[in-house]
Protein backbone atom coordinates (compact mmCIF):
# COMPACT_ATOMS: atom_id res chain seq x y z
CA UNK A 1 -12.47 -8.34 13.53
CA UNK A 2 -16.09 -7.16 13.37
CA UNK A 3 -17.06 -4.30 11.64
CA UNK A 4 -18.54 -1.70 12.95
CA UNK A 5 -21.98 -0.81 11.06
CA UNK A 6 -22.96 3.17 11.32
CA UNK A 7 -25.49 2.46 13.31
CA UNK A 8 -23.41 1.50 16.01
CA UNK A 9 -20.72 3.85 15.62
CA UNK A 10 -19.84 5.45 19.17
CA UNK A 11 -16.95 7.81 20.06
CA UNK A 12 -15.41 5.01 21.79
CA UNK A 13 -15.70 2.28 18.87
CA UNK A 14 -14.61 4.36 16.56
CA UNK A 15 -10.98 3.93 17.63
CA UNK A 16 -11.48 0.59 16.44
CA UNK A 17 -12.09 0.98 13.01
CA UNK A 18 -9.17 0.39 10.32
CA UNK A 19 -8.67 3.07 7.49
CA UNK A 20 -9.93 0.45 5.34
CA UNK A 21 -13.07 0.76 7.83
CA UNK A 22 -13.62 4.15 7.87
CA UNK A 23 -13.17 5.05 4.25
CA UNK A 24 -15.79 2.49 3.48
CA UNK A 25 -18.43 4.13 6.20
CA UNK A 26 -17.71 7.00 4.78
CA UNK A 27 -18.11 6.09 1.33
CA UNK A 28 -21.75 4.60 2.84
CA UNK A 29 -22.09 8.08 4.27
CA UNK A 30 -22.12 9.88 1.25
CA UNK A 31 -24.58 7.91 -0.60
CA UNK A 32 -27.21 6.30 1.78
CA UNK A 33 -27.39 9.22 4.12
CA UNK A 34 -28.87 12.78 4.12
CA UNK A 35 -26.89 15.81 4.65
CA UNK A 36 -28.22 16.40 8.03
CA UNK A 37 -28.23 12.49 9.16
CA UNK A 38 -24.56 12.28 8.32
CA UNK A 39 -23.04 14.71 10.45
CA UNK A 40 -23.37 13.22 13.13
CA UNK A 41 -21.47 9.97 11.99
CA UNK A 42 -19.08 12.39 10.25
CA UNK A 43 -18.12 14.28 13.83
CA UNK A 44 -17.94 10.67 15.52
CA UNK A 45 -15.03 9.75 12.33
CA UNK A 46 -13.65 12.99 12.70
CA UNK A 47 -12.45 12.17 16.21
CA UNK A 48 -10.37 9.23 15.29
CA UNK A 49 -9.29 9.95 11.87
CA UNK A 50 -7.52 12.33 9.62
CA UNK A 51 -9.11 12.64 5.58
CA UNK A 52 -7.52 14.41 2.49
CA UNK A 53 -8.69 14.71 -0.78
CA UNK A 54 -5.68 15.35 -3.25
CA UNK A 55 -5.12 14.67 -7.34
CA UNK A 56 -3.95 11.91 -8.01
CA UNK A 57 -1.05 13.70 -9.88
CA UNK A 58 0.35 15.11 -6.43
CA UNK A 59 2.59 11.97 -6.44
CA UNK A 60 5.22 13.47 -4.58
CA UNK A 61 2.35 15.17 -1.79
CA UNK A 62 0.90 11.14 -1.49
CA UNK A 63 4.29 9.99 -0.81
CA UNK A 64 5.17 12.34 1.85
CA UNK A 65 1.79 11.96 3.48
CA UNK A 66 2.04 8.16 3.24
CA UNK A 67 5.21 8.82 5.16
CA UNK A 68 2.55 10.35 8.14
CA UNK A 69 0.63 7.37 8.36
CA UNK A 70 -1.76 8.24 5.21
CA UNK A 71 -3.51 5.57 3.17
CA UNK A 72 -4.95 6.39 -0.31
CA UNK A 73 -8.19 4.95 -1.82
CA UNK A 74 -8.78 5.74 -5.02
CA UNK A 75 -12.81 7.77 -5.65
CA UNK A 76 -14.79 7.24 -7.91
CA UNK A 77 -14.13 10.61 -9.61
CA UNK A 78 -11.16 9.08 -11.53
CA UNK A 79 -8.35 12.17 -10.59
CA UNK A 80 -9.04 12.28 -7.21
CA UNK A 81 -7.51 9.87 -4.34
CA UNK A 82 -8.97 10.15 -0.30
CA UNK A 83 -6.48 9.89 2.42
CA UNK A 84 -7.02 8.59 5.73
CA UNK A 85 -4.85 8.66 8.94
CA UNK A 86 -5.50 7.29 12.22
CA UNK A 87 -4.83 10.04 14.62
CA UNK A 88 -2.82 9.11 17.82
CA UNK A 89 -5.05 11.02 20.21
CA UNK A 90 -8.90 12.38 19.57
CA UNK A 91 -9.54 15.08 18.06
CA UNK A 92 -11.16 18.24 21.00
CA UNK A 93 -12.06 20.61 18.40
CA UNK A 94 -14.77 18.07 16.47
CA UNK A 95 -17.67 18.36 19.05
């Protein structure tokens, strides 16, 4: 599959994108962008995707959320993991 570059991300692309995709753009997000360039691209991910931030010593919160359809990548901040979930229809309240 191709990836999707920012760039090109559209509200009807987006639904594309893997959790592995969309934790990486927003990983790019955070450090090549300005506040008020990113949310934009933030809104657009925000339709298709579900994110939470929890310690990495929530074991037992991970594993039920995993159970939802969450995938955890671990952040650089070493105590901290970012869950994503596809959502199963857009989000109405983003835009």
């Amino acid at each position: 599959m191709n990836q999707i570059e920012i760039e090109n991300l559209s509200l009807e692309n987006v639904w594309e994108l893997t959790e592995e995709d969309a934790f990486r753009i927003a990983l790019q997000l955070q450090t090549k962008y300005e506040k008020d360039m990113r949310n934009r691209y933030v809104k657009i991910i925000n339709t298709a995707f579900e994110f939470r931030r929890i310690s990495k010593t929530q074991r037992t919160l991970a594993d039920n959320l995993a159970k939802y359809g969450f995938k955890f990548f671990p952040l650089e901040d070493v105590r901290t993991l970012q869950g994503i979930c596809k959502r199963k229809a857009p989000a109405r309240s983003v835009f």
